[in-house]
Structure formats: structure tokens, C-alpha cells
Protein backbone atom coordinates (compact mmCIF):
# COMPACT_ATOMS: atom_id res chain seq x y z
CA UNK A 1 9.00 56.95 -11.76
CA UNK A 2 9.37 53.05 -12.28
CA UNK A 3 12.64 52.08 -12.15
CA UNK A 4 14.51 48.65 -12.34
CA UNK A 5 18.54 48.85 -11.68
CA UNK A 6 20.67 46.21 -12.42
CA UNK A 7 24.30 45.40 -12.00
CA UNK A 8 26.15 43.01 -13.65
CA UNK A 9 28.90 40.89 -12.41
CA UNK A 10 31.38 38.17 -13.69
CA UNK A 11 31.26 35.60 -11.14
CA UNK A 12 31.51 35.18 -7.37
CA UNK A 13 34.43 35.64 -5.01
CA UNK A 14 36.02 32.48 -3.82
CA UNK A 15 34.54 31.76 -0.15
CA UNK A 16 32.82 34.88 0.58
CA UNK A 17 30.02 34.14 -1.91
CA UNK A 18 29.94 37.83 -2.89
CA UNK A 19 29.49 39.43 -6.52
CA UNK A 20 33.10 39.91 -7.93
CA UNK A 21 34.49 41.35 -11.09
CA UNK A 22 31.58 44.23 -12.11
CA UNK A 23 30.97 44.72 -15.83
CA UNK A 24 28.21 47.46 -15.98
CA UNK A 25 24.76 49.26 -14.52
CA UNK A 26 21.88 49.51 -16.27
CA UNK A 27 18.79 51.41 -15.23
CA UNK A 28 15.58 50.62 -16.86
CA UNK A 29 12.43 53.02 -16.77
CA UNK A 30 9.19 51.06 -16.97
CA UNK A 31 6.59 54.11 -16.00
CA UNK A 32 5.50 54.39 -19.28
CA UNK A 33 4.44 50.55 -19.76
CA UNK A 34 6.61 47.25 -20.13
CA UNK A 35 10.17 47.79 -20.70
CA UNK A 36 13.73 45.68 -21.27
CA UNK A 37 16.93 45.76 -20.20
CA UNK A 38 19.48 45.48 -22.60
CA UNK A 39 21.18 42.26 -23.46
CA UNK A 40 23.44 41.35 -20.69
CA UNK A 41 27.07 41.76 -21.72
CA UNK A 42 29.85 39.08 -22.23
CA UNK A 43 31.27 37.29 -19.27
CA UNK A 44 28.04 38.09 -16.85
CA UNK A 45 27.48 35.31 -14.72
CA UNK A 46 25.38 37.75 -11.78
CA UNK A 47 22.73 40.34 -12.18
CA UNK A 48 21.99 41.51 -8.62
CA UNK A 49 18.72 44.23 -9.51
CA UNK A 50 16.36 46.34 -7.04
CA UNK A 51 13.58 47.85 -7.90
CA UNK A 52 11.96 51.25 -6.71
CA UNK A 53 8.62 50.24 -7.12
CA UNK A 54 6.16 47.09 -7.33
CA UNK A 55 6.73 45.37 -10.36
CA UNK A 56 6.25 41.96 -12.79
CA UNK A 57 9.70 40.84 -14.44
CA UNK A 58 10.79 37.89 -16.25
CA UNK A 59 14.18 36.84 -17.58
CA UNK A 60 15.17 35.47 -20.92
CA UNK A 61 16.19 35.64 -24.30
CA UNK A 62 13.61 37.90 -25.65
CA UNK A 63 10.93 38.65 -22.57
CA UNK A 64 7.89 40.19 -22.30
CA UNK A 65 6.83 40.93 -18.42
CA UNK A 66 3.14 40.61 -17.99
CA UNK A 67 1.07 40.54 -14.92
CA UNK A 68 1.36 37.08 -14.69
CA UNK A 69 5.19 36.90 -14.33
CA UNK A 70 7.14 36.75 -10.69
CA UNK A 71 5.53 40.06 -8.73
CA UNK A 72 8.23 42.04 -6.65
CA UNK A 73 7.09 44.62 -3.79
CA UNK A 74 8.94 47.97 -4.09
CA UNK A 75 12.56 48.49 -2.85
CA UNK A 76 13.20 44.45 -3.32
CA UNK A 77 16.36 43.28 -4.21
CA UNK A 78 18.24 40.06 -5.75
CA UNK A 79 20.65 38.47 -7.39
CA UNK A 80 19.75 35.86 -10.24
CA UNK A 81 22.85 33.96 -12.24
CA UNK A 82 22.47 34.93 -15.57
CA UNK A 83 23.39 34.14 -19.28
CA UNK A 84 25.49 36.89 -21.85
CA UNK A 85 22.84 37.97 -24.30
CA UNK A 86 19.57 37.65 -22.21
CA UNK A 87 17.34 40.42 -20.76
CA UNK A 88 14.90 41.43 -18.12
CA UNK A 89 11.91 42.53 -18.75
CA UNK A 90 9.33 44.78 -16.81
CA UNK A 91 5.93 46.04 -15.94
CA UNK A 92 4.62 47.99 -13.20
CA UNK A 93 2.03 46.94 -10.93
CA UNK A 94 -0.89 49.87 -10.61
């Protein structure tokens, strides 16, 4: 299975430029075609996400990943700084 996890976080931790202050997980299942996350809570400032396979994502207000989005291999991983209310959005690479 497809799967894009996500973490959110409030903000980073004085001078060890680390996440700080986590708000929730989310696991999105894009197998079956392209998928979103849900709208990223109040007070996130962080998403760090991985991915367990190779993937297209963008971010925004109401996405739709295509093939032509940002392409990720399999077991990447980031952080992007994010905005409350906003998504991901994914589709596999076959």
C-alpha cells in the first residue's frame, strides 16, 4: 500500500532547530488513486511527512497531485512550514 504520514508541529525549538510542540498524525492512503490529507489543524507551523512509496504531492489550499507535481522516491522524508487549513495532496507513481 501507498502511504503518506504526516506529523504536525507548532513551531521550532529555540536553537536546536527541531520540531517542537506536536499537534497530530495523519496517515493518508493513496493506493487507490490521488488522495488528501486533511486540513492541517490550528497552530501548525511544521508538517515533517515520509512516504513509503514513490509519489507526486503538492501543498495548498485545495490540491490536486498530478504527475506533474514535485516527485518523491520511496522512504523520503521532509519537513515543509505550513499554513492551518491547507492540505497535501497525493498520487502514486506506477
Amino acid at each position: 500500500m501507498a502511504k503518506l504520514y504526516i506529523r504536525e508541529w507548532s513551531g521550532i525549538a529555540g536553537d536546536k532547530q527541531a520540531p517542537s510542540g506536536f499537534i497530530k498524525d495523519q496517515v493518508v492512503d493513496f493506493s487507490g488513486g490521488v488522495a488528501a490529507s486533511a486540513a492541517f489543524s490550528d497552530g501548525c507551523a511544521i508538517v515533517e511527512w515520509s512516504t513509503d512509496a514513490i509519489c507526486f504531492w503538492v501543498y495548498g489550499s485545495n490540491p490536486t497531485a498530478t504527475t506533474s507535481n514535485m516527485r518523491y522516491a520511496a522512504d523520503s522524508r521532509g519537513f515543509i512550514g505550513a499554513v492551518p487549513g491547507c492540505k497535501i495532496s497525493v498520487i502514486s507513481n506506477t
